[in-house]
Structures are given as C-alpha cells and as structure tokens.
Protein backbone atom coordinates (compact mmCIF):
# COMPACT_ATOMS: atom_id res chain seq x y z
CA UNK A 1 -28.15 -3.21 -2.66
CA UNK A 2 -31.43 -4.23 -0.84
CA UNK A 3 -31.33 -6.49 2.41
CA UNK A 4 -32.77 -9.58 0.05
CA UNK A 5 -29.54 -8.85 -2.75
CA UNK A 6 -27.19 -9.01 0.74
CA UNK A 7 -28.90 -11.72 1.83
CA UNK A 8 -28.67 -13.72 -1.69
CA UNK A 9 -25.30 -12.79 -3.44
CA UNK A 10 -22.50 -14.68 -4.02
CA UNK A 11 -19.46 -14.56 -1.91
CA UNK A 12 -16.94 -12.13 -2.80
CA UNK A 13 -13.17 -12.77 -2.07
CA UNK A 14 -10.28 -10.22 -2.52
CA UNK A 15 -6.76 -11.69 -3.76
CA UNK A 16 -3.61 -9.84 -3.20
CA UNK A 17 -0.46 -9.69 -5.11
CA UNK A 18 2.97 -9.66 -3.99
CA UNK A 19 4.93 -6.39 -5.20
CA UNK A 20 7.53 -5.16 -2.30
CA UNK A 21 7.02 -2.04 -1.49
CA UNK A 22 4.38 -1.69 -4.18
CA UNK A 23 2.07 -3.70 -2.32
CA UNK A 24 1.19 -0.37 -0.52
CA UNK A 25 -1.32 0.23 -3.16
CA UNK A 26 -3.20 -2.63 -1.84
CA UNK A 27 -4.52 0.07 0.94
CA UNK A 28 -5.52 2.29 -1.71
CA UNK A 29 -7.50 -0.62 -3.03
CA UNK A 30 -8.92 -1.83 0.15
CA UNK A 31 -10.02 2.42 0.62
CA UNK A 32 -11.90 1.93 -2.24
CA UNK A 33 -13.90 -0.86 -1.96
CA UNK A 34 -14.77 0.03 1.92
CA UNK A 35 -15.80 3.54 1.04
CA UNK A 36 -18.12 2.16 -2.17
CA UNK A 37 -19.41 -0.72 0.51
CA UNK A 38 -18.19 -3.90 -2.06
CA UNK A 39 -18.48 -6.40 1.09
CA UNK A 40 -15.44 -8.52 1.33
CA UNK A 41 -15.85 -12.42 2.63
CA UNK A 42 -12.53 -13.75 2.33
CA UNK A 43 -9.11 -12.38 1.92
CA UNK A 44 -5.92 -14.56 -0.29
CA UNK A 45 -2.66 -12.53 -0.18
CA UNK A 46 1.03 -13.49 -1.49
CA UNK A 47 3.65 -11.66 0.09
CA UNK A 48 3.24 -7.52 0.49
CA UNK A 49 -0.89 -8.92 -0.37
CA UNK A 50 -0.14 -11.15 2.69
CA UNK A 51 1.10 -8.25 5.03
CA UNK A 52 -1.64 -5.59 4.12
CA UNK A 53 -3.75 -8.35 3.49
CA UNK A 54 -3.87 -9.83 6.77
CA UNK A 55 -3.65 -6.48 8.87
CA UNK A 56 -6.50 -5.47 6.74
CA UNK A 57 -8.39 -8.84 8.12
CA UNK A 58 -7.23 -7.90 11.90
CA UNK A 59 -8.29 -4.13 11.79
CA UNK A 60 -11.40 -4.82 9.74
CA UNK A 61 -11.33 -1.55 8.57
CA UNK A 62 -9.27 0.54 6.02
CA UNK A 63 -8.85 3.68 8.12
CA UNK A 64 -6.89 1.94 11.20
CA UNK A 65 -4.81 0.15 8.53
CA UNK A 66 -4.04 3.38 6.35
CA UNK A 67 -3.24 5.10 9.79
CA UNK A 68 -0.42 2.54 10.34
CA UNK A 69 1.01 2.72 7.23
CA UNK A 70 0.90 6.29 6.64
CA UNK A 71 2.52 6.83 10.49
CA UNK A 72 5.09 4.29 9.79
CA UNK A 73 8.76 5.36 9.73
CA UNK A 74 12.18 4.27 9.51
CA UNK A 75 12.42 3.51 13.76
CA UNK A 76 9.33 0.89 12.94
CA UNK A 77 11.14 -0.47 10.02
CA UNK A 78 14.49 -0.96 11.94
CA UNK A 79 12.42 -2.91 15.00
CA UNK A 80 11.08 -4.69 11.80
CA UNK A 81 13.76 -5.48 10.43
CA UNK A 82 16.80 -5.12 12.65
CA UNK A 83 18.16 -8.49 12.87
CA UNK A 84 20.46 -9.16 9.97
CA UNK A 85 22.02 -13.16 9.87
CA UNK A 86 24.24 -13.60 6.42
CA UNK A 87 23.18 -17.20 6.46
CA UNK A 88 20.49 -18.73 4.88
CA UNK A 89 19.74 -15.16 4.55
CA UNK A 90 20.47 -11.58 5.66
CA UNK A 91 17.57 -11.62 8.06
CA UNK A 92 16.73 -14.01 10.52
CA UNK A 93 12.98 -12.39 10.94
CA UNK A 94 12.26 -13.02 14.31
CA UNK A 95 12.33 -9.47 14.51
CA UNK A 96 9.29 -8.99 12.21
CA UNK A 97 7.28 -11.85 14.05
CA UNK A 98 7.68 -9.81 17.26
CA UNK A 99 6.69 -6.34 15.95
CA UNK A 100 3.78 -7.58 14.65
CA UNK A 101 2.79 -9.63 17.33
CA UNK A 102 2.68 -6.49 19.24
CA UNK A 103 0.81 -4.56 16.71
CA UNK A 104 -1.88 -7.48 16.45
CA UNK A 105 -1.76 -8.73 20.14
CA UNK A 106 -0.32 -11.96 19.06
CA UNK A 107 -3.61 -12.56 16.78
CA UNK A 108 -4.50 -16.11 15.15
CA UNK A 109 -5.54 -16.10 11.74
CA UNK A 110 -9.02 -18.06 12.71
CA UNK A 111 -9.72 -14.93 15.16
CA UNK A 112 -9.72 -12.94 12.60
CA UNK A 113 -12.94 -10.13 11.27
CA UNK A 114 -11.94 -11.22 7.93
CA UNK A 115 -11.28 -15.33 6.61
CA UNK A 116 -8.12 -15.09 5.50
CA UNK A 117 -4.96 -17.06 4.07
CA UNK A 118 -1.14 -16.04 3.46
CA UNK A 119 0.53 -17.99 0.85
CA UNK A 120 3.60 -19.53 0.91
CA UNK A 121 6.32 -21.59 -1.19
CA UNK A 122 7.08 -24.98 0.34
CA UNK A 123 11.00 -25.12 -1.09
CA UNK A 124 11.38 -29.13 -0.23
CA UNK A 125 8.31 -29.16 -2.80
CA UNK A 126 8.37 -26.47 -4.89
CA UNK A 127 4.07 -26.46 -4.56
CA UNK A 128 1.97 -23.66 -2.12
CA UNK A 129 1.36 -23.82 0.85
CA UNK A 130 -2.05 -21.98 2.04
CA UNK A 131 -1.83 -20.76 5.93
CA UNK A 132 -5.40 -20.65 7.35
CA UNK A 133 -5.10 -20.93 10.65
CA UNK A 134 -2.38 -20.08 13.47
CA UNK A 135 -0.66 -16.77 14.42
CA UNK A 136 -0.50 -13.95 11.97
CA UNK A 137 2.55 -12.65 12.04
CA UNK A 138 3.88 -15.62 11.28
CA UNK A 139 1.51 -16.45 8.67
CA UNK A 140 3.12 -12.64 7.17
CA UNK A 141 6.55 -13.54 7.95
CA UNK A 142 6.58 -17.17 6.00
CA UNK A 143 4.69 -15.15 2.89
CA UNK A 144 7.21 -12.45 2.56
CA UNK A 145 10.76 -14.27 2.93
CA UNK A 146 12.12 -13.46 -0.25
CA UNK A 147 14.88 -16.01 -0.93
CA UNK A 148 18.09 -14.49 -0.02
CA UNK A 149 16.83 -11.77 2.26
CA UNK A 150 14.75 -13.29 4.83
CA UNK A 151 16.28 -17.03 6.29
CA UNK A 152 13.24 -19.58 5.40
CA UNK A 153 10.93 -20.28 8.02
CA UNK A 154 10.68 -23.58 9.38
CA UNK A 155 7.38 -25.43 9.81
CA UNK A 156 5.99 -28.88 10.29
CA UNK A 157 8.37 -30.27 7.87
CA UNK A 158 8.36 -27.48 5.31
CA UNK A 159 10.83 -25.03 4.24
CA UNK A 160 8.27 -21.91 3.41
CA UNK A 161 9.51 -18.63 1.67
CA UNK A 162 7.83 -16.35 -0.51
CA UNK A 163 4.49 -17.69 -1.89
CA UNK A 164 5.37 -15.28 -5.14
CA UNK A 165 7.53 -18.19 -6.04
CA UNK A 166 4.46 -20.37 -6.99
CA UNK A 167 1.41 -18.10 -6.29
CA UNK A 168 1.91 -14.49 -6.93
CA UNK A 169 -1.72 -13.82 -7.48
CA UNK A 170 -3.77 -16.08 -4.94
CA UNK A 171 -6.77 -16.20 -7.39
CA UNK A 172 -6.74 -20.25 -6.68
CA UNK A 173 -6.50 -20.13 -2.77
CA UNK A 174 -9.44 -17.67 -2.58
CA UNK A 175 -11.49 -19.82 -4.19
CA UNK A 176 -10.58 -22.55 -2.25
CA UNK A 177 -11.49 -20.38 0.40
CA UNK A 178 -15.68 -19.98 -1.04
CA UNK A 179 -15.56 -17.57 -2.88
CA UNK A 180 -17.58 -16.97 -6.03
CA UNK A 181 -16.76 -13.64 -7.14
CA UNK A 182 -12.96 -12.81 -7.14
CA UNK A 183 -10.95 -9.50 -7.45
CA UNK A 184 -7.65 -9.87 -7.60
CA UNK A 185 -5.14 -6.76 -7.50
CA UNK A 186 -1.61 -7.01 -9.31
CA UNK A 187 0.71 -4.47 -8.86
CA UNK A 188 3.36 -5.04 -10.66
CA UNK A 189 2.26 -4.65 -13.94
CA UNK A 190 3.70 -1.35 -14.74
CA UNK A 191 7.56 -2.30 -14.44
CA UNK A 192 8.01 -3.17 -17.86
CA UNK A 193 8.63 -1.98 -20.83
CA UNK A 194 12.10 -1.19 -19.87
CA UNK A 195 14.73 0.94 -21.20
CA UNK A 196 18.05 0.35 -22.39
CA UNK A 197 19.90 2.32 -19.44
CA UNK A 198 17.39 0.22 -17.15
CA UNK A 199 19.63 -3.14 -17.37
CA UNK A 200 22.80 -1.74 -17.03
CA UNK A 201 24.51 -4.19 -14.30
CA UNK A 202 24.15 -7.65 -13.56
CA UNK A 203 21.73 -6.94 -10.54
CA UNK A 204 19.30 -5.17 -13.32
CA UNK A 205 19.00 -7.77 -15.51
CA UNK A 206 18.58 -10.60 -12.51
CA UNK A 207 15.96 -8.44 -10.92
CA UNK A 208 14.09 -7.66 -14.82
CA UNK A 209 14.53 -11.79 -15.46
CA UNK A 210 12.51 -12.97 -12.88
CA UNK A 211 10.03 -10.13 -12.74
CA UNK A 212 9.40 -11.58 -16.91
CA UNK A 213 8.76 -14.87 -15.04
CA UNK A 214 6.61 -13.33 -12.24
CA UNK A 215 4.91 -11.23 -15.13
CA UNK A 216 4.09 -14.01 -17.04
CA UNK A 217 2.80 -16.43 -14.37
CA UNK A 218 0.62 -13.50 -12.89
CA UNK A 219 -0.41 -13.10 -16.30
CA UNK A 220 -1.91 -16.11 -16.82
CA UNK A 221 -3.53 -16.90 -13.22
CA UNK A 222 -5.19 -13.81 -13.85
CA UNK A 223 -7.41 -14.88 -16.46
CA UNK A 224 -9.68 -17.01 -13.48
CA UNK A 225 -10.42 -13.17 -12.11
CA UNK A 226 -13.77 -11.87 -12.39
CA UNK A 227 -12.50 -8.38 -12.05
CA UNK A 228 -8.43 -7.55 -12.47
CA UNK A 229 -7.08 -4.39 -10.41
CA UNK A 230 -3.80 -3.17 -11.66
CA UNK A 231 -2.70 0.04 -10.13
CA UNK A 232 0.29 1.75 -12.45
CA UNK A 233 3.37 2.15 -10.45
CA UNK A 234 5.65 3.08 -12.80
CA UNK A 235 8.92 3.25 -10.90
CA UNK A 236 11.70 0.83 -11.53
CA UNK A 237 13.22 0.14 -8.34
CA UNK A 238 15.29 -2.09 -7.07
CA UNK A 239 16.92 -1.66 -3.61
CA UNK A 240 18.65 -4.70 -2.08
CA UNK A 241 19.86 -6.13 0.86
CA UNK A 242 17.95 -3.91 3.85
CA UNK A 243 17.68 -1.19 1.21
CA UNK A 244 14.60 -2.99 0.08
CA UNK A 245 12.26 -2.04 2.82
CA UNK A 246 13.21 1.49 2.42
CA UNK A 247 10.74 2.22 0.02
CA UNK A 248 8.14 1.24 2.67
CA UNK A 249 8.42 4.93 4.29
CA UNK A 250 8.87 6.52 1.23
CA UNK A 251 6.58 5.47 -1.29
CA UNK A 252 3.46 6.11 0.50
CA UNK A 253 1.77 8.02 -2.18
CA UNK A 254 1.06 5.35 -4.36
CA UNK A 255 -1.69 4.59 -1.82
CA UNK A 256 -4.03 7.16 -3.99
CA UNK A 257 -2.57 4.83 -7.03
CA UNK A 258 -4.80 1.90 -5.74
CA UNK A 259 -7.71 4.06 -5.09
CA UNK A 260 -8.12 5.99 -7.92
CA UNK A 261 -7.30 2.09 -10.15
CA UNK A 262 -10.13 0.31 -7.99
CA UNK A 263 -12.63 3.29 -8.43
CA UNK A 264 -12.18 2.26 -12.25
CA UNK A 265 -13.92 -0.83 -11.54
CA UNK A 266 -16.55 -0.29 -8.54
CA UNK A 267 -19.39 -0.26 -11.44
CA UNK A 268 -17.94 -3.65 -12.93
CA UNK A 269 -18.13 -5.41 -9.22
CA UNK A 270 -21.44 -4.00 -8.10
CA UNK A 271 -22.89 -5.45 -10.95
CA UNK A 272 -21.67 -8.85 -10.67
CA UNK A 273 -22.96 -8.47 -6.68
CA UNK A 274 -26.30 -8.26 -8.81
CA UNK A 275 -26.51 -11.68 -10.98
C-alpha cells in the first residue's frame, strides 16, 4: 500500500475467540498477518483470544510472543496454575495474575503498543463486561475463568468469569473499540460433527452440549465479520480439572494451523484495506 492508502484506510481491528488450548492458533494467525504487513489498530479477545490477545498487544510483535509459547513447559504451567481452591472453583488464580505480571512487568492495558480489550461475563448480570483499561493480567485472568475451574474474580461490584459465556467472538467490542474493518478468528469450529463413540459418558455429552450453544452463538455474531478466520483443529479433547491446561505444552503445532488458515484470506483483507 502507498503512504496516502496508510494514511486514508479504515481502521482495522482483530477479534479473538475463546477455544482453550486451541486458542494457540491465534499465534499462527497473528504470524500471518505481521509477516503479510495487514496493520492491526485494535485488538477484542474472549478468553484463550484474551491471553494471546493481550500478550500479542504487550510484545507488539509475533516473534517475542511465538517465542513464549513455543518455550513454554509444564514448570511455567504449574507456577500458572499451581494454586488449586475446591471452592467456588478448583483454582483460586492468583497464581496466574502473578506469573504474568512478571512476564509483562505488571503492564496496564492503556500502556499498551496495541488498544486492546479482554472480555468478560458479569454473572450478577448475565451481560459483558469490556476491560479497557487497568492491569493485564488481570484483564487475562477475569476473561479466562471458566466456571468451575477458575474461582470468579471479584471487581467493582461484578462477579466476572469467562466472557465466552456471552461474547465468544468479540466482533461487537472491537467495534466499539473504532474499528471499521474486522477479522475475527474462531477456532472452534472444527469440533463437530461428532461420532457416536465421542459421547460416551456424561462428561462428553456436557462438554458437546454447550460447545452446540457456543457453536451456535459464535455462529451468528460472526455474520458482522468482514473477514472470518477459522483454523481446523480437528481434535476432540476434553481434559478437566488441571488436565485442561495440559494441552497448552502439547498442542503447539496447531500454531502452523492458524497460519496456513489466515494466509487463505490475506488477498480478501488487503483488498478491503483498499476501498
């Protein structure tokens, strides 16, 4: 693009699924669109879109954040994670707050090289709740407290958990954010069709009932996209308990997934950088 298209085009702002562990395609993603030089002005992420999301917006740059993931290993995810509490939840999550305050030097969110916003569920409301501003960590920690795993977190009032709840895909907080041209990445669209043999047990078919719900919802916020990224992680997991972040160290491949899905659509975005 020439100085005078920079200088003209419309705002472009990235939203980020939640997914677990398959939110580690969101790097892939991120790869892509730094490497083909898609400029990014604001950042939305739910969740796992939250986490890579926002240390995407602190590093400002793909490589640092692909070195961190790729280098992290089960001693990080215990200092992560190591604080288990059975009530309210099996983790209390302090213990994420402080290991990414040290990774981020205790970074606020209006600090950061990238505008960006973690969303949340307010439970006393049942709406979202947008973080904008405030430390990042957590911003992160609020946006990925799945219900039953991580203890809500308490703030001003609200009861915030996992903004997949409400917002899975933040294609609405982005815009509230400015911007005019929105990608938004889902990755969970691969889990289904199941088989037979895949809802087995009463955990199965909880875990395949509300990712129908999550499917559907994502499904239809979608549709307000300008361009929809949906890497194709086909594997049916589902860990629980501590279990669940597991998949963290060991599913690190599937950041090529959400490259080689995001070079599908470079042409698509560069031309709407051009109306």
């Amino acid at each position: 693009m020439s100085k005078k298209e920079l200088k003209n085009r419309k705002k472009v702002g990235l939203a980020l699924s939640g997914g677990g562990w398959r939110g580690i395609a969101h790097v892939g993603v991120l790869k892509a669109l730094e490497e083909n030089n898609i400029p990014i002005d604001f950042i939305a992420g739910t969740s796992a879109g939250a986490l890579f999301g926002g240390l995407y917006s602190y590093f400002g740059n793909y490589k640092e954040l692909e070195n961190f993931v790729t280098k992290f290993g089960y001693r990080d995810l215990f200092k992560a994670v190591g604080d288990p509490r059975m009530r309210k939840g099996i983790l209390k999550g302090q213990r994420m707050i402080k290991y990414l305050n040290e990774l981020t030097n205790h970074a606020k969110i209006e600090d950061l090289k990238i505008p960006f916003s973690a969303v949340t569920t307010d439970l006393l409301t049942a709406k979202p709740h947008y973080i904008r501003n405030g430390n990042l960590s957590e911003a992160i920690r609020a946006s990925i407290s799945i219900p039953m795993l991580f203890q809500p977190l308490n703030k001003n009032g609200m009861k915030l958990v996992d903004g997949g709840i409400v917002e899975n895909l933040p294609i609405k907080c982005v815009k509230d954010m400015g911007a005019k041209i929105v990608i938004a990445v889902d990755v969970n669209t691969a889990y289904f069709p199941l088989k037979e043999n895949d809802l087995n047990s009463t955990k199965k078919i909880t875990m395949a009932s509300i990712r129908a719900v999550l499917n559907k919802v994502s499904e239809s916020l979608s549709l307000e996209a300008d361009v929809l990224i949906e890497p194709k992680i086909s594997k049916n997991k589902d860990s629980s308990g501590v279990r669940y972040f597991l998949e963290f160290v060991k599913e690190k491949d599937i950041i090529k997934t959400g490259y080689e899905s995001t070079e599908k659509s470079v042409k698509k975005i560069k031309s709407l950088l051009r109306v």
